[in-house]
PDB file of N, CA and C in Angstrom:
ATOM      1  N   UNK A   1      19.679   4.851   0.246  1.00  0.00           N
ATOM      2  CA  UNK A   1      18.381   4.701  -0.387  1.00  0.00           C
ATOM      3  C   UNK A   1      18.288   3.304  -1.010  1.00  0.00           C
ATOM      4  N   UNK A   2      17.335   2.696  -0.779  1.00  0.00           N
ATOM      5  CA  UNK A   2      16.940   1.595  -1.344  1.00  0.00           C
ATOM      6  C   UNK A   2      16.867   1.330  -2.973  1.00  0.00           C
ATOM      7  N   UNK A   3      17.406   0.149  -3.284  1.00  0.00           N
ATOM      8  CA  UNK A   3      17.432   0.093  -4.565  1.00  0.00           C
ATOM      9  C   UNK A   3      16.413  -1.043  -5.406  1.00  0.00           C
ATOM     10  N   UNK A   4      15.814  -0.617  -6.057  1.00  0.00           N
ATOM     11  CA  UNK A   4      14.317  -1.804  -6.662  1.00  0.00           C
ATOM     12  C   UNK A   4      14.760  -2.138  -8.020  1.00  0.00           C
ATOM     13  N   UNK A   5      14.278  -3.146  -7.777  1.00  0.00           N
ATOM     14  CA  UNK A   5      15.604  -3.599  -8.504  1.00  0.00           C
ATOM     15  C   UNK A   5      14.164  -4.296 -10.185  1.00  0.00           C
ATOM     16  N   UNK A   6      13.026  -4.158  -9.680  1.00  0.00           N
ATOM     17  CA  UNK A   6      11.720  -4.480 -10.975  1.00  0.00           C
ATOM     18  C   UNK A   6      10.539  -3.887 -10.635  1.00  0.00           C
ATOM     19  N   UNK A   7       9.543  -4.158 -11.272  1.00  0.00           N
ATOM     20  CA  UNK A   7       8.656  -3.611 -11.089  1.00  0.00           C
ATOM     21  C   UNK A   7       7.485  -3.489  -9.815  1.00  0.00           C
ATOM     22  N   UNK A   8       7.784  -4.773  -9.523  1.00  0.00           N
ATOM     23  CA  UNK A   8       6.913  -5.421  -8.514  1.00  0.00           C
ATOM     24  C   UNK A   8       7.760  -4.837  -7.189  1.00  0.00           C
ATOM     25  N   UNK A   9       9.056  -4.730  -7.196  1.00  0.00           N
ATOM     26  CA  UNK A   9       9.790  -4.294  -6.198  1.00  0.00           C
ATOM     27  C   UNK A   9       9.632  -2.756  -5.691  1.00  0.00           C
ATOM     28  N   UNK A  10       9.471  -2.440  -6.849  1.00  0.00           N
ATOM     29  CA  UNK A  10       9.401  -0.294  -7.070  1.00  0.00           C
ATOM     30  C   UNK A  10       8.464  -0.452  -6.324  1.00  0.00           C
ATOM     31  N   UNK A  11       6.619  -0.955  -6.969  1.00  0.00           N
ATOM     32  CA  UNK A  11       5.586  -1.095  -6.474  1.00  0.00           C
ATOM     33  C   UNK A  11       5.477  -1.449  -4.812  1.00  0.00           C
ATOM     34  N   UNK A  12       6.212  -2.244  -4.319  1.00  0.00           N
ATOM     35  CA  UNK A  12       6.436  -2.192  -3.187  1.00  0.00           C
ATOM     36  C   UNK A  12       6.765  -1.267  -1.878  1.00  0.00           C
ATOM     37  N   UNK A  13       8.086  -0.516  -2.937  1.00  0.00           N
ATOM     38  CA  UNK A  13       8.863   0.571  -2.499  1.00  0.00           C
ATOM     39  C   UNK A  13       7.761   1.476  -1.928  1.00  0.00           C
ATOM     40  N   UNK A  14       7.017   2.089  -2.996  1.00  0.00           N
ATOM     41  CA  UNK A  14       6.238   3.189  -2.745  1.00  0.00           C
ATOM     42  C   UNK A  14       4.981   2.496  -2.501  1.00  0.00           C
ATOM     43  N   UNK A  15       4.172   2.221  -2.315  1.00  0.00           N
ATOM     44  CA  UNK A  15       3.226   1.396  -1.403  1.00  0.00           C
ATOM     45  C   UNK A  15       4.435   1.469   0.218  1.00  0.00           C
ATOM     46  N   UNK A  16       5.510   1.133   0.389  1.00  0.00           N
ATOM     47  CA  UNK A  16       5.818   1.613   1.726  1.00  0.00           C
ATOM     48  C   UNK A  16       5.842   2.696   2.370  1.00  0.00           C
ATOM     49  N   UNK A  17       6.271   3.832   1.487  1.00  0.00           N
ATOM     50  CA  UNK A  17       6.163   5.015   1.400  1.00  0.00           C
ATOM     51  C   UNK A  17       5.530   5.844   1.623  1.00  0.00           C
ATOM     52  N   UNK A  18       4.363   5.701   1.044  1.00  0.00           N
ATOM     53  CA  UNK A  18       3.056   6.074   1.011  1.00  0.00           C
ATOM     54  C   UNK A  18       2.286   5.947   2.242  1.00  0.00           C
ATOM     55  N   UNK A  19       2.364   4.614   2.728  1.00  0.00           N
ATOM     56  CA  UNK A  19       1.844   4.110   3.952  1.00  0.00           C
ATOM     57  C   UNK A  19       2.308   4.714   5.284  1.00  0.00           C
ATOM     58  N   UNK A  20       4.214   5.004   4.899  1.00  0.00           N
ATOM     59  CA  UNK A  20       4.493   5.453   6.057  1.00  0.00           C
ATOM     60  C   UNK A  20       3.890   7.199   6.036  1.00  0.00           C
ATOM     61  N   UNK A  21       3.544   8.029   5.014  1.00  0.00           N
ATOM     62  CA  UNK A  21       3.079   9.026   5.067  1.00  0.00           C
ATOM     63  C   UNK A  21       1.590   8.975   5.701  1.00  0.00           C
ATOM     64  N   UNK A  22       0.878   8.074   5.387  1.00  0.00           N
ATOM     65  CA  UNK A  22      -0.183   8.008   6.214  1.00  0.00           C
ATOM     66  C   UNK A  22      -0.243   7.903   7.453  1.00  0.00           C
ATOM     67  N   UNK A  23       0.659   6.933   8.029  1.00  0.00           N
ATOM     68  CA  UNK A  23       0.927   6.552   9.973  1.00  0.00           C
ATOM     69  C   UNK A  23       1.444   7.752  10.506  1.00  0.00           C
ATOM     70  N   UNK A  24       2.265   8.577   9.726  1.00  0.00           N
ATOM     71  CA  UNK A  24       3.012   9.837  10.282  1.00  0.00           C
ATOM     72  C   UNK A  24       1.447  10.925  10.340  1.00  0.00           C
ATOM     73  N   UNK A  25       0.595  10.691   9.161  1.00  0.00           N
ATOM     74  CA  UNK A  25      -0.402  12.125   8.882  1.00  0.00           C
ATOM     75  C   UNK A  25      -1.447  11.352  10.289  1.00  0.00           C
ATOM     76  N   UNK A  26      -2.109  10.304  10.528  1.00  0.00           N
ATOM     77  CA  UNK A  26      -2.899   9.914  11.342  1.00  0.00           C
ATOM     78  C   UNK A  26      -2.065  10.151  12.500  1.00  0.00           C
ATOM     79  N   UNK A  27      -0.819  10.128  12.821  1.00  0.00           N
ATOM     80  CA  UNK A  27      -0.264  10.536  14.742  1.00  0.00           C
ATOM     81  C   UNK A  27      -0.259  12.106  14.671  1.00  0.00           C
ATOM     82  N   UNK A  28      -0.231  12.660  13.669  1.00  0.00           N
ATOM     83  CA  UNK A  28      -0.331  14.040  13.745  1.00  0.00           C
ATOM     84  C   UNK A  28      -1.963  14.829  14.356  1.00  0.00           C
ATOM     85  N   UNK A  29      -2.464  13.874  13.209  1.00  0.00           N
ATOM     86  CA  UNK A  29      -3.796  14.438  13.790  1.00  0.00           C
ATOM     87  C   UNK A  29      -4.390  14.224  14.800  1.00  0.00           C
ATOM     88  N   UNK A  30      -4.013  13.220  15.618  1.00  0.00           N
ATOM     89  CA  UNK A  30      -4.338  12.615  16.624  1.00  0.00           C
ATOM     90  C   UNK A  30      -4.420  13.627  17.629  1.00  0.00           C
ATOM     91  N   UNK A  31      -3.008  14.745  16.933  1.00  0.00           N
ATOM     92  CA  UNK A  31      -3.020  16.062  18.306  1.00  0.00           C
ATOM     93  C   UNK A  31      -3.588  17.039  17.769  1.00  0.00           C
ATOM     94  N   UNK A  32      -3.663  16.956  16.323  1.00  0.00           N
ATOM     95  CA  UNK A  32      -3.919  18.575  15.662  1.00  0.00           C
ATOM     96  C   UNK A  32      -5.354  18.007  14.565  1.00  0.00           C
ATOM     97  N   UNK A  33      -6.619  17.974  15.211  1.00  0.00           N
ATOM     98  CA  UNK A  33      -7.364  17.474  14.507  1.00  0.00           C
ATOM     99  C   UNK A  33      -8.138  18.438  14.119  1.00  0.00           C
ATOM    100  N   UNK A  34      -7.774  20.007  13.935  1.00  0.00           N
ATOM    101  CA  UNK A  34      -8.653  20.510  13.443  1.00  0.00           C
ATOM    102  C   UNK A  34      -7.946  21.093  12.335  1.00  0.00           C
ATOM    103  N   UNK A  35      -6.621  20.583  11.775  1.00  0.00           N
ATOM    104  CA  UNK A  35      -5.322  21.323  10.367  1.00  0.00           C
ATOM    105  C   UNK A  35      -6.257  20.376   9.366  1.00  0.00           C
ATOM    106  N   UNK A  36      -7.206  21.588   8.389  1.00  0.00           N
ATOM    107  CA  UNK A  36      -7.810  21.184   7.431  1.00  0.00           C
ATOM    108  C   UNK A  36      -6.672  20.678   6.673  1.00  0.00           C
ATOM    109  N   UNK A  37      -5.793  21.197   6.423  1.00  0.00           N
ATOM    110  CA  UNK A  37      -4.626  20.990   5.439  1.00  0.00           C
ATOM    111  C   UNK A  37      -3.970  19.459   5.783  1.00  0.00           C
ATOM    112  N   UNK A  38      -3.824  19.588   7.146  1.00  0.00           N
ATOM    113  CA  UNK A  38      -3.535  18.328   7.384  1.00  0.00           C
ATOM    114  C   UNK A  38      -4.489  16.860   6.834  1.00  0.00           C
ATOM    115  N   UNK A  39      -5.821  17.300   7.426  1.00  0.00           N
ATOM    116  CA  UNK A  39      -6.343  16.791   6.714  1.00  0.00           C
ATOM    117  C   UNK A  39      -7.038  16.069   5.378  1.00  0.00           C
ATOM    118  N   UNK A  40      -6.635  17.190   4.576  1.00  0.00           N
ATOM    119  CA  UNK A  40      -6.885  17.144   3.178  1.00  0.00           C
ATOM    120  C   UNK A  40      -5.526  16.628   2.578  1.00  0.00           C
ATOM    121  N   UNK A  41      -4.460  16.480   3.117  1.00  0.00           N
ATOM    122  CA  UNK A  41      -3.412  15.581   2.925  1.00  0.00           C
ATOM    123  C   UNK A  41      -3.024  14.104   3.062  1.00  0.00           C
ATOM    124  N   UNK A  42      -4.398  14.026   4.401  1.00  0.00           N
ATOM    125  CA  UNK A  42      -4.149  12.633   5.170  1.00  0.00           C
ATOM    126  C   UNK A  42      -5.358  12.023   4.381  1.00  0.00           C
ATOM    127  N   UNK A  43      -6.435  12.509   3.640  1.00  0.00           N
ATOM    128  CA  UNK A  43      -7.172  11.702   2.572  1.00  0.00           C
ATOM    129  C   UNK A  43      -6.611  11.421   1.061  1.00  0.00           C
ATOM    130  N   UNK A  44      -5.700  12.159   0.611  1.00  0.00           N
ATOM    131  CA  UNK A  44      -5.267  12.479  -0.519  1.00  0.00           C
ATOM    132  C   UNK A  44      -4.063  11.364  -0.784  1.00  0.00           C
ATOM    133  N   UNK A  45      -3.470  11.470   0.519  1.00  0.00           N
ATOM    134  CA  UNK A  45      -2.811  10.056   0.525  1.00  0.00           C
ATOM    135  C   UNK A  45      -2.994   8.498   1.005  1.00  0.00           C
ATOM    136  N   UNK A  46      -4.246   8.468   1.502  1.00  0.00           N
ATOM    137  CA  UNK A  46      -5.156   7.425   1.472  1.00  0.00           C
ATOM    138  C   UNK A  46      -5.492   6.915   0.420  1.00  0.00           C
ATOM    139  N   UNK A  47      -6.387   7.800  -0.224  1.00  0.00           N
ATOM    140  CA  UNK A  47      -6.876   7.457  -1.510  1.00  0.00           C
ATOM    141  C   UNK A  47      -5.634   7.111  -2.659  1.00  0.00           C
ATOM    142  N   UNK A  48      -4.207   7.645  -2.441  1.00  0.00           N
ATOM    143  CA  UNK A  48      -3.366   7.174  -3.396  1.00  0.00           C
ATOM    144  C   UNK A  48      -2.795   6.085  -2.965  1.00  0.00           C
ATOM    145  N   UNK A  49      -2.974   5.699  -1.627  1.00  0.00           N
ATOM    146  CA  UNK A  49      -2.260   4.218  -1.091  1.00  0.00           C
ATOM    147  C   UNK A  49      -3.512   2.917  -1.158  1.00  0.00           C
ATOM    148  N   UNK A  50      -4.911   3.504  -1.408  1.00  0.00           N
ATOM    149  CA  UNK A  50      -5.777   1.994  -1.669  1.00  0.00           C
ATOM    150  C   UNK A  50      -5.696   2.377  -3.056  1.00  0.00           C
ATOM    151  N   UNK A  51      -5.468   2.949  -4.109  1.00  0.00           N
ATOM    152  CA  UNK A  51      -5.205   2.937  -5.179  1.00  0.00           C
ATOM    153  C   UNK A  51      -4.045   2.163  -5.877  1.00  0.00           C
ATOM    154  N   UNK A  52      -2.562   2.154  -5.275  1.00  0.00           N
ATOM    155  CA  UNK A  52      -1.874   1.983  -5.224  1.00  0.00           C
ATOM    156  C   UNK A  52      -1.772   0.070  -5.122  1.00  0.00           C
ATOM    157  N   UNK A  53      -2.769   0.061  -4.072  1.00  0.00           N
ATOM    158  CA  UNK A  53      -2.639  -1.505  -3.323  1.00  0.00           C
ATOM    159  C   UNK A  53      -3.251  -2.169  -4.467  1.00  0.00           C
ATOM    160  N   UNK A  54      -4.562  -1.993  -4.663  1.00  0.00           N
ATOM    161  CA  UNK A  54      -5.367  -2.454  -5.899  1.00  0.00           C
ATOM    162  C   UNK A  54      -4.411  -2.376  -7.713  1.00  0.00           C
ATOM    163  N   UNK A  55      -3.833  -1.525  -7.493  1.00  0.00           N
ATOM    164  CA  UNK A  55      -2.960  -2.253  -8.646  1.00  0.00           C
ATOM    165  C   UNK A  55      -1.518  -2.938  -8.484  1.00  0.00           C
ATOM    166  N   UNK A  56      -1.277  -3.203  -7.352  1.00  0.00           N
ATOM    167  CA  UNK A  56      -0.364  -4.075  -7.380  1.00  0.00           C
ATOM    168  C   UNK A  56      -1.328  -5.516  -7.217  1.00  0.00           C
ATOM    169  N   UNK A  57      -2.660  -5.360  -6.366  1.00  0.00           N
ATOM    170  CA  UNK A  57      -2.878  -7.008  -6.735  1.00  0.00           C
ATOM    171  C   UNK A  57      -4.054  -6.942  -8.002  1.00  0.00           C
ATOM    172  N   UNK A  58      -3.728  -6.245  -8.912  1.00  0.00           N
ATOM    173  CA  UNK A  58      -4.045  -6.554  -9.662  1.00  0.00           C
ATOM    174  C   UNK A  58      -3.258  -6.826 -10.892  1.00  0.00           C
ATOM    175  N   UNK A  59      -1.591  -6.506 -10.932  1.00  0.00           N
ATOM    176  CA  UNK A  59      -0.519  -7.192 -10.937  1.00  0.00           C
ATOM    177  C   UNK A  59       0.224  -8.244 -10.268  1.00  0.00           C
ATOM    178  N   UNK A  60       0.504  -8.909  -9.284  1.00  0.00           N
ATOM    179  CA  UNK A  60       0.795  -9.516  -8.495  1.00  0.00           C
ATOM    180  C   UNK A  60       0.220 -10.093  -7.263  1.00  0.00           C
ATOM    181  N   UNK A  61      -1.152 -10.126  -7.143  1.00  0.00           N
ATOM    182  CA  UNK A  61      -1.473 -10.625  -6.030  1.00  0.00           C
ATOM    183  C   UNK A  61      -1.970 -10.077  -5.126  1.00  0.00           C
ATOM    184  N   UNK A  62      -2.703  -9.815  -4.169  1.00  0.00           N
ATOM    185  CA  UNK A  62      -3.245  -8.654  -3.062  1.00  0.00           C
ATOM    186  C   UNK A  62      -2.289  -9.122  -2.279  1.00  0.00           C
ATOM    187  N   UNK A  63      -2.375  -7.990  -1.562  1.00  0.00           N
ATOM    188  CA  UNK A  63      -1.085  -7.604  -0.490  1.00  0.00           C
ATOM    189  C   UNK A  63      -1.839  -7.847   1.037  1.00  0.00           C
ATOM    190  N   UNK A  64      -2.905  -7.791   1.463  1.00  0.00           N
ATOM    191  CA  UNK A  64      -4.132  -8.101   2.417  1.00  0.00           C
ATOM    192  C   UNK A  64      -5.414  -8.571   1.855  1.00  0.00           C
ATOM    193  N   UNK A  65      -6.157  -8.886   3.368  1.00  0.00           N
ATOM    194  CA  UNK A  65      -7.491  -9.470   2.675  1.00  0.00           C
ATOM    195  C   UNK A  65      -8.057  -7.772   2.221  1.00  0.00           C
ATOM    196  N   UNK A  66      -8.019  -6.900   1.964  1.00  0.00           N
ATOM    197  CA  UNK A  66      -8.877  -5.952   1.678  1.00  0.00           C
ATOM    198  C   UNK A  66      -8.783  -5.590   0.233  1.00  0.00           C
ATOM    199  N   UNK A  67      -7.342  -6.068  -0.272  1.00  0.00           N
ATOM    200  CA  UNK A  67      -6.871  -6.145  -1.272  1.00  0.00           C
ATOM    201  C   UNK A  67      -7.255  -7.443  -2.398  1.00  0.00           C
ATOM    202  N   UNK A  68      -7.675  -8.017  -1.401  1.00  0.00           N
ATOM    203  CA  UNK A  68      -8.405  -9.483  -2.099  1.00  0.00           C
ATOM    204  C   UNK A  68      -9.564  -9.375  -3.058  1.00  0.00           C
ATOM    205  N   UNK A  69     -10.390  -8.525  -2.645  1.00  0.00           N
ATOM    206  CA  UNK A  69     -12.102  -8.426  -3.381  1.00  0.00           C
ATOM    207  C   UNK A  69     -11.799  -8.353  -4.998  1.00  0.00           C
ATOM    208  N   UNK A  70     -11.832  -9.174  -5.433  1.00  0.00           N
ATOM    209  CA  UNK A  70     -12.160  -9.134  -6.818  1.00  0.00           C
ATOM    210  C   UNK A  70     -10.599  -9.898  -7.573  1.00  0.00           C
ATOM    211  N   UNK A  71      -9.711 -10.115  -6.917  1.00  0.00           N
ATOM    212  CA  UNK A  71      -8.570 -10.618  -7.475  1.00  0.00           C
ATOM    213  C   UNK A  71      -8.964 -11.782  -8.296  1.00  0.00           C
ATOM    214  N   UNK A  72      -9.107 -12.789  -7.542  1.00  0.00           N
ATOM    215  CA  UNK A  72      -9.798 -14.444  -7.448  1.00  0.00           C
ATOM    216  C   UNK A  72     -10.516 -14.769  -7.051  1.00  0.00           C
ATOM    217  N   UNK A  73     -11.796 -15.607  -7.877  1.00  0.00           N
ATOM    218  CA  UNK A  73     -12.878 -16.459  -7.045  1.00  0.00           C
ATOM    219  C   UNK A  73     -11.845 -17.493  -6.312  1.00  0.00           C
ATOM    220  N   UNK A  74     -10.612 -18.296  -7.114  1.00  0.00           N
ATOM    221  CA  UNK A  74      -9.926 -18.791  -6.571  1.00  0.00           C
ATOM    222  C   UNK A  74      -8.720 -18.923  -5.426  1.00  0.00           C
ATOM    223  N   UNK A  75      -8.559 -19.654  -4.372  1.00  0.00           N
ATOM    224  CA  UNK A  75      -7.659 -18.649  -3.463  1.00  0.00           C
ATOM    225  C   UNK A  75      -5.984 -18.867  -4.060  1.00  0.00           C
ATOM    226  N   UNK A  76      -5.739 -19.173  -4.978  1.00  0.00           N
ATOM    227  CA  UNK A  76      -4.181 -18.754  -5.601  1.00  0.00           C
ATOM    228  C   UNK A  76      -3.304 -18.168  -5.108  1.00  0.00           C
ATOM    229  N   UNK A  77      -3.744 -16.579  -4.749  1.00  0.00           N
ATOM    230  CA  UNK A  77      -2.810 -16.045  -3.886  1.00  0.00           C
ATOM    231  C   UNK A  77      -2.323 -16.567  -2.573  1.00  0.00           C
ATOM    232  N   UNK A  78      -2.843 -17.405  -2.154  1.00  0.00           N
ATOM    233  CA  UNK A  78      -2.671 -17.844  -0.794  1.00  0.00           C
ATOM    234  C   UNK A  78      -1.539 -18.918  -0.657  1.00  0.00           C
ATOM    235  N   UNK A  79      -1.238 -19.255  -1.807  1.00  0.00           N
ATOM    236  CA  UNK A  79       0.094 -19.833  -2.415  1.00  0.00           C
ATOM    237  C   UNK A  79       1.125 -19.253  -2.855  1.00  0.00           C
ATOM    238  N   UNK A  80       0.979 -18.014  -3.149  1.00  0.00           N
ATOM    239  CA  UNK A  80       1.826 -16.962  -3.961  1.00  0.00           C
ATOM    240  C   UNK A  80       3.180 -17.075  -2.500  1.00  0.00           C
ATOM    241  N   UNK A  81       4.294 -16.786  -3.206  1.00  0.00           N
ATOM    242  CA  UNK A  81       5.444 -16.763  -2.652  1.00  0.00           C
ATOM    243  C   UNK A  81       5.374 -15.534  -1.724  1.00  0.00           C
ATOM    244  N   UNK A  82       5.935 -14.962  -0.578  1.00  0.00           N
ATOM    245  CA  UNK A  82       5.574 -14.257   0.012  1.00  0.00           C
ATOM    246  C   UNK A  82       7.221 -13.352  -0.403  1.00  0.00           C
ATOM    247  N   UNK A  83       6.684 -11.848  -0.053  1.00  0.00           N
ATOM    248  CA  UNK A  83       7.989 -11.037  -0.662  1.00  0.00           C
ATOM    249  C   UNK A  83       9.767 -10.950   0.164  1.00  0.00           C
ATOM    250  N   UNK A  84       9.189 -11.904   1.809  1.00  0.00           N
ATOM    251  CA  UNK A  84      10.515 -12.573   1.918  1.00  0.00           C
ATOM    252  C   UNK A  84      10.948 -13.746   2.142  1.00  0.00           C
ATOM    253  N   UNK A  85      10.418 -13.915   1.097  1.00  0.00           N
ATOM    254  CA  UNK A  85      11.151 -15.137   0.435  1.00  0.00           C
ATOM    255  C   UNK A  85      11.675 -15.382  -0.539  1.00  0.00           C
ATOM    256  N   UNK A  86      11.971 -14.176  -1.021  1.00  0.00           N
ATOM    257  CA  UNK A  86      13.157 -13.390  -2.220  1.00  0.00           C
ATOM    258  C   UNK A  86      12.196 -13.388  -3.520  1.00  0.00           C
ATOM    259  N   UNK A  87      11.356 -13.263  -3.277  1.00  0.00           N
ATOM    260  CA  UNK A  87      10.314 -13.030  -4.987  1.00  0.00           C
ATOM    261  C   UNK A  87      11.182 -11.535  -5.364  1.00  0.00           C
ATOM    262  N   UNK A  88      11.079 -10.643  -5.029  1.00  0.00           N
ATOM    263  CA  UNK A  88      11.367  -9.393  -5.419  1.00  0.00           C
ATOM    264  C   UNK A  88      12.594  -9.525  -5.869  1.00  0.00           C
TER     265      UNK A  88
END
């Protein structure tokens, strides 16, 4: 198991996490598109992974342009160290 070693790193962690629960819930449904449950899982963790994104760049920077809206009028982030390049 991976070890995070601050805050920005944890934040990372699970923002991966999360994401990979989404790619796994969207190939599922792809075959089983009528598992309400499935479904109501595969929004539930949507909504906690653009939640998720928006406060990390609103700690550290957006993570994509979708993550961008409202960070900076300025583009700053676009300078920001990227996470391999050992920021974390």
């Amino acid at each position: 198991m991976m070890q995070c070693k601050n805050d920005r790193e944890r934040m990372l962690c699970d923002i991966s996490k999360v994401s990979f629960a989404v790619v796994d819930l969207t190939l599922y449904l792809d075959t089983h598109s009528c598992d309400s449950q499935a479904q109501d899982y595969f929004n539930h963790y949507v909504r906690l992974l653009n939640q998720m994104k928006r406060e990390y760049a609103m700690k550290y920077g957006p993570l994509n342009l979708s993550t961008a809206d409202g960070y900076s009028s300025e583009w700053k982030w676009a300078n920001m160290p990227l996470p391999w390049e050992g920021v974390c």
